[in-house]
Protein backbone atom coordinates (compact mmCIF):
# COMPACT_ATOMS: atom_id res chain seq x y z
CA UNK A 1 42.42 14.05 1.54
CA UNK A 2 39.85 13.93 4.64
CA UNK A 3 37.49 16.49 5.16
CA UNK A 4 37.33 17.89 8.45
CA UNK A 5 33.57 18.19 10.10
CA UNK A 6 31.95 21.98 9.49
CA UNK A 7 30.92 22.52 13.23
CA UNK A 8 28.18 24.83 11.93
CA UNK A 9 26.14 21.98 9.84
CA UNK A 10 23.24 21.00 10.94
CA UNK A 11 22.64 17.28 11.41
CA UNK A 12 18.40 16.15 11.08
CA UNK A 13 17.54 12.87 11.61
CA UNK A 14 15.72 11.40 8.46
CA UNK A 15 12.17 10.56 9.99
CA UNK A 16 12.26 14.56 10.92
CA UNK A 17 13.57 15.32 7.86
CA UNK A 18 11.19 13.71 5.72
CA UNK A 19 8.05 15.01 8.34
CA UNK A 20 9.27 18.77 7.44
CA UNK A 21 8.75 17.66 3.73
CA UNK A 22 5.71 16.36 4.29
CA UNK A 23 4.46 19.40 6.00
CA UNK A 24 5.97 21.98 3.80
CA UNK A 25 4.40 20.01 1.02
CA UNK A 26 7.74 19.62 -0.64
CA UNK A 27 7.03 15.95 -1.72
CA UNK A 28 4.42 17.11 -3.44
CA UNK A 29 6.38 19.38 -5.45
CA UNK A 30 9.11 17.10 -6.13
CA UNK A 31 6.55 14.12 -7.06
CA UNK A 32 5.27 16.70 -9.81
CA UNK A 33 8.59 18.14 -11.08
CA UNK A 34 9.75 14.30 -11.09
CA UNK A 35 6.49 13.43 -13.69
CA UNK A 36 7.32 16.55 -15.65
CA UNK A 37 10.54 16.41 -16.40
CA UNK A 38 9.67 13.27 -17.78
CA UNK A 39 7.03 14.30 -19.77
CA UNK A 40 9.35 16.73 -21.17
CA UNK A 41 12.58 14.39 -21.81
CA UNK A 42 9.96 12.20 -23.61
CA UNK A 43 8.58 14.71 -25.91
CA UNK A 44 12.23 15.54 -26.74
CA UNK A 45 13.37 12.48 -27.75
CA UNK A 46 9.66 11.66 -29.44
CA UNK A 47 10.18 14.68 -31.25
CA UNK A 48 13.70 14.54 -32.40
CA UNK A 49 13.14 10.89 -33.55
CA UNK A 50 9.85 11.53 -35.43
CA UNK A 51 12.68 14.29 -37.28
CA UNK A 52 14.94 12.20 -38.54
CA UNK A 53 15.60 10.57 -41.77
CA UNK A 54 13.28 7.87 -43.03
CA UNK A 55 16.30 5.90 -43.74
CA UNK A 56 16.63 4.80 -40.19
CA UNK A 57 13.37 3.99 -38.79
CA UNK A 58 14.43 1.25 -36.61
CA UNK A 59 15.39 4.25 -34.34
CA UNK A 60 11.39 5.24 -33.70
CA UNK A 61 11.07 1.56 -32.96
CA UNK A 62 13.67 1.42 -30.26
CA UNK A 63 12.70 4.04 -28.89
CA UNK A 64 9.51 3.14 -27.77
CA UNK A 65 10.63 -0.57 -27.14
CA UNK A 66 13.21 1.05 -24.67
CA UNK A 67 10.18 3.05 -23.05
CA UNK A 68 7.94 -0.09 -22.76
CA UNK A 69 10.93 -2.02 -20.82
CA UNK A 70 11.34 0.54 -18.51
CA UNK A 71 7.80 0.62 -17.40
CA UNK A 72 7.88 -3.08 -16.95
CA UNK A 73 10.77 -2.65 -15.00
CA UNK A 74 9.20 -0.17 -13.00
CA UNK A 75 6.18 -2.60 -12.47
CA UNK A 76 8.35 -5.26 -11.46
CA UNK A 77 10.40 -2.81 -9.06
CA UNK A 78 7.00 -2.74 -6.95
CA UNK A 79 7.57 -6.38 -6.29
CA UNK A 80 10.70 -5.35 -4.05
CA UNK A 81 9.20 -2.13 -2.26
CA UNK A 82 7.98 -2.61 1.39
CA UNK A 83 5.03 -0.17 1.44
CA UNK A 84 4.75 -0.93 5.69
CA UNK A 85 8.89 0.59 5.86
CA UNK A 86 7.41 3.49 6.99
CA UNK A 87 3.87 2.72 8.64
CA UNK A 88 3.75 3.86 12.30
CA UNK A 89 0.66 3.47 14.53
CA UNK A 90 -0.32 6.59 14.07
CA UNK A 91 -1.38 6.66 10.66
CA UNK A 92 -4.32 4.42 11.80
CA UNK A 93 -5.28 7.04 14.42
CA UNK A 94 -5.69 9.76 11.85
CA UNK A 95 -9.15 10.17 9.73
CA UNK A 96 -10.03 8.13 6.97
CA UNK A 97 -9.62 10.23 3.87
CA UNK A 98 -12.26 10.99 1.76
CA UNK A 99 -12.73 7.99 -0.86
CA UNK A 100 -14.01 10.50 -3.89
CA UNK A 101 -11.76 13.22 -3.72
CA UNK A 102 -9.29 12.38 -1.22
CA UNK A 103 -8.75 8.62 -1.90
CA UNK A 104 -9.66 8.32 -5.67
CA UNK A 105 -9.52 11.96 -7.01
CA UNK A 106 -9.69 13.21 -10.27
CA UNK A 107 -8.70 11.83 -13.96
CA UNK A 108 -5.75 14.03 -13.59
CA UNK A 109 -4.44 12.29 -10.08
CA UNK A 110 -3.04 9.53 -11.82
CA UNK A 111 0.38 9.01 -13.97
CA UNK A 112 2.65 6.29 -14.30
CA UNK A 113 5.97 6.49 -12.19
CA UNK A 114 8.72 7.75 -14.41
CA UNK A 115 11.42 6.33 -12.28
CA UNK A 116 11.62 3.41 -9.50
CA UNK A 117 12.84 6.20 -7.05
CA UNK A 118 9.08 7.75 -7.69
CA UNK A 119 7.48 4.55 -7.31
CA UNK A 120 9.04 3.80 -4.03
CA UNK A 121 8.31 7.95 -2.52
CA UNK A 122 4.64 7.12 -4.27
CA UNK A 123 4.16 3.81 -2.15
CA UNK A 124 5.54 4.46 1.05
CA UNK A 125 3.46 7.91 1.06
CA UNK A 126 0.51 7.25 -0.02
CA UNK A 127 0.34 3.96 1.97
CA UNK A 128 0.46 6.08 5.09
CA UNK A 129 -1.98 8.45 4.18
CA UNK A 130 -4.68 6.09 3.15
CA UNK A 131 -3.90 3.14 4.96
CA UNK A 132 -7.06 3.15 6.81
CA UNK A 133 -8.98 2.82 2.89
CA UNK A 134 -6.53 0.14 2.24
CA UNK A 135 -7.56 -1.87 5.46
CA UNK A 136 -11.71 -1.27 4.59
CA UNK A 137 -10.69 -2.17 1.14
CA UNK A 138 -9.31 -5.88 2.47
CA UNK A 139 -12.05 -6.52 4.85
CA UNK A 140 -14.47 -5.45 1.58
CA UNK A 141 -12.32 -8.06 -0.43
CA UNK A 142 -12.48 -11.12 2.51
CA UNK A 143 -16.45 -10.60 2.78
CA UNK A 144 -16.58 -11.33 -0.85
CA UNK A 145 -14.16 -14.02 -0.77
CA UNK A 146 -16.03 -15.63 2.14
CA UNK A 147 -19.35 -14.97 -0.35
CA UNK A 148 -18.07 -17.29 -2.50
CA UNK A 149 -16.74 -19.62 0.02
CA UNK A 150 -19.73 -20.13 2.01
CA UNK A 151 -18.33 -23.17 3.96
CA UNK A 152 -15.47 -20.93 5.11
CA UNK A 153 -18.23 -18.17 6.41
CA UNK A 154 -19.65 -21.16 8.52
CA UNK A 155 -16.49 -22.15 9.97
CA UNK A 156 -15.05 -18.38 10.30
CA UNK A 157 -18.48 -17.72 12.45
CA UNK A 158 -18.72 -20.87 14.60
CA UNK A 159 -14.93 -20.23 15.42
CA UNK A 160 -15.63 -17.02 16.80
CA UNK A 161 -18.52 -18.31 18.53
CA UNK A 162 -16.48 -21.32 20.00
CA UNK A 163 -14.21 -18.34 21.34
CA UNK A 164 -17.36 -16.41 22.37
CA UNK A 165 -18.33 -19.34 24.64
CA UNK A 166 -14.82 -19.91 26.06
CA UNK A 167 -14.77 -16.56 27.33
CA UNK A 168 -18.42 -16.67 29.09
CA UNK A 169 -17.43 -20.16 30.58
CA UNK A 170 -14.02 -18.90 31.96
CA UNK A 171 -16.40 -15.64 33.77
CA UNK A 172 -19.22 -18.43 34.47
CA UNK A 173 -16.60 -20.94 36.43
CA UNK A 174 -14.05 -19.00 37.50
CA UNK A 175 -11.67 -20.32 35.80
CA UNK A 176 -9.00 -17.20 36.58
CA UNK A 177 -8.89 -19.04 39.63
CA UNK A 178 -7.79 -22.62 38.10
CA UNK A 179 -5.31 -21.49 35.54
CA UNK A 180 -3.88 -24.91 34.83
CA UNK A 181 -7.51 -25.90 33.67
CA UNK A 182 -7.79 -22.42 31.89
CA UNK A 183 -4.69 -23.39 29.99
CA UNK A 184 -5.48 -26.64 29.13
CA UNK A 185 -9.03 -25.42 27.99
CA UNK A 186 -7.13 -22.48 25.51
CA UNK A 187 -4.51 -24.89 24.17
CA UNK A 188 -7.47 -27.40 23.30
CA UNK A 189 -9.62 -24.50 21.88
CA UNK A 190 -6.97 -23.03 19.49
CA UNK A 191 -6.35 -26.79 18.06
CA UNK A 192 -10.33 -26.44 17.47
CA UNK A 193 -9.73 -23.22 15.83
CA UNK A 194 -6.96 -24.40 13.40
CA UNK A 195 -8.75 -27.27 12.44
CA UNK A 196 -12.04 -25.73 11.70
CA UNK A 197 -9.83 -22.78 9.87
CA UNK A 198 -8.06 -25.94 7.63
CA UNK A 199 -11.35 -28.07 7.06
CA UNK A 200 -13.61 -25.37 6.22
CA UNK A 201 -11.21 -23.58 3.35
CA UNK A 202 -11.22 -20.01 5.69
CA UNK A 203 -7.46 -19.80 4.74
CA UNK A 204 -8.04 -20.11 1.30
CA UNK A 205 -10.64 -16.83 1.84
CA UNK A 206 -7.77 -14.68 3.87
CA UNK A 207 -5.18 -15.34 0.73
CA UNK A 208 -7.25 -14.58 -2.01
CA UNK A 209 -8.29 -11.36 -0.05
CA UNK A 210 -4.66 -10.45 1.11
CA UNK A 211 -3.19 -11.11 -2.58
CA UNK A 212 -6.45 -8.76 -4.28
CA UNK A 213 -6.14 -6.03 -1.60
CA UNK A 214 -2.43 -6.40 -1.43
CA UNK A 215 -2.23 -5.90 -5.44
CA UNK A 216 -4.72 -3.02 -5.21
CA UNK A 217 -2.85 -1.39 -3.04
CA UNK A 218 0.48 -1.36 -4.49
CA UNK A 219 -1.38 -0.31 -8.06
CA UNK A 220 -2.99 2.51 -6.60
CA UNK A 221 -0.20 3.61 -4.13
CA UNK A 222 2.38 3.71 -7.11
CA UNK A 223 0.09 5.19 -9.59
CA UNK A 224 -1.62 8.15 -7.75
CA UNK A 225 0.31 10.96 -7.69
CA UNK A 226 1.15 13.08 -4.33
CA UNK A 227 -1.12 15.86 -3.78
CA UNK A 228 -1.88 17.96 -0.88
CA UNK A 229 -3.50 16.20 2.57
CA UNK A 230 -6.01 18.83 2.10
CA UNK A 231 -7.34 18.68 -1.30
CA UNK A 232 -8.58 22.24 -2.83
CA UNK A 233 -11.93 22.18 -4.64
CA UNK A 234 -11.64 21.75 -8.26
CA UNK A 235 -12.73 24.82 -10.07
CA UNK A 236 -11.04 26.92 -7.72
């Protein structure tokens, strides 16, 4: 039997949708409920275990080795969540959050993700919120990674400065003019570029930074719970 349409419902794209929740702070809400209903099914069933007859204790057991494979489930789950699904430019044109309260809050700000679902509403969330932290946070990770790899800070600088010159010579000759000699001169720059990027280990710098900040990221996105874009003072 088919349903007929209701010509009264109202139809709201999901991007709206989800910007209403966002606004009425019902993610917030839901994120919380989510974690406490948890808390509460756990008890329960902690509870109600720790109460029954010593003859079975395999049951206590089981109970928390079901509880430790669902958190490594959930840990794995993060490997399959695209935290960028729902990155637009604008998040970058917004203000960096506060890194004390804003960015790392309180003890309290942090739980583990009692289902996937939360994991994935955690990441994509809070990865538009503070994706301006996550982006200092990388460029904090490559300037250590390119501490320890001093040969790739060499090569990383005289690359840019090789660029740097290209640019004042094109201005200096008038090479806008000439743009089959401009072209030649860019292709044989960028196979300068690669080659000093490949000889002096910079790549090697931009992995280990992308797989620590990428890691960090995921760790704190799924872990930190949804709160309020403006935080209340804590006392209050």
């Amino acid at each position: 039997m088919a349903f007929s349409a209701n010509p009264l419902s109202l139809s709201v794209p999901d991007p709206i949708f989800e910007s209403w929740l966002r606004d009425s702070g019902y993610l917030e809400i839901l994120d919380q409920r989510t974690t406490d209903l948890h808390r509460i099914t756990t008890t329960t069933n902690s509870n109600s275990n720790s109460n029954s007859t010593p003859t079975n204790p395999p049951t206590t057991t089981g109970f928390y080795l079901s509880n430790v494979i669902t958190h490594i489930g959930i840990l794995l789950s993060l490997i399959t969540i695209n935290p960028f699904s729902k990155l637009t430019n604008q998040d970058f044109s917004h203000d960096t959050p506060p890194w004390t309260l804003g960015f790392i809050g309180y003890s309290d700000s942090y739980s583990f993700p009692s289902s996937r679902a939360q994991a994935r509403m955690r990441v994509t969330e809070n990865n538009k919120r503070y994706c301006r932290n996550y982006f200092t946070l990388f460029i904090v990770f490559f300037a250590c990674s390119l501490y320890q790899i001093p040969i790739a800070l060499v090569g990383l600088v005289f690359s840019l400065a090789l660029w740097d010159l290209y640019t004042y010579c094109v201005k200096r000759w008038g090479l806008d003019n000439h743009p089959v000699t401009r072209e030649c001169l860019l292709r044989l720059l960028q196979c300068a570029t690669a080659v000093i990027i490949f000889v002096c280990n910079v790549q090697t710098a931009v992995i280990y930074a992308l797989a620590v900040s990428y890691a960090v990221m995921m760790l704190h996105a799924s872990f930190r719970k949804l709160t309020p874009i403006k935080q209340p003072t804590k006392g209050k």
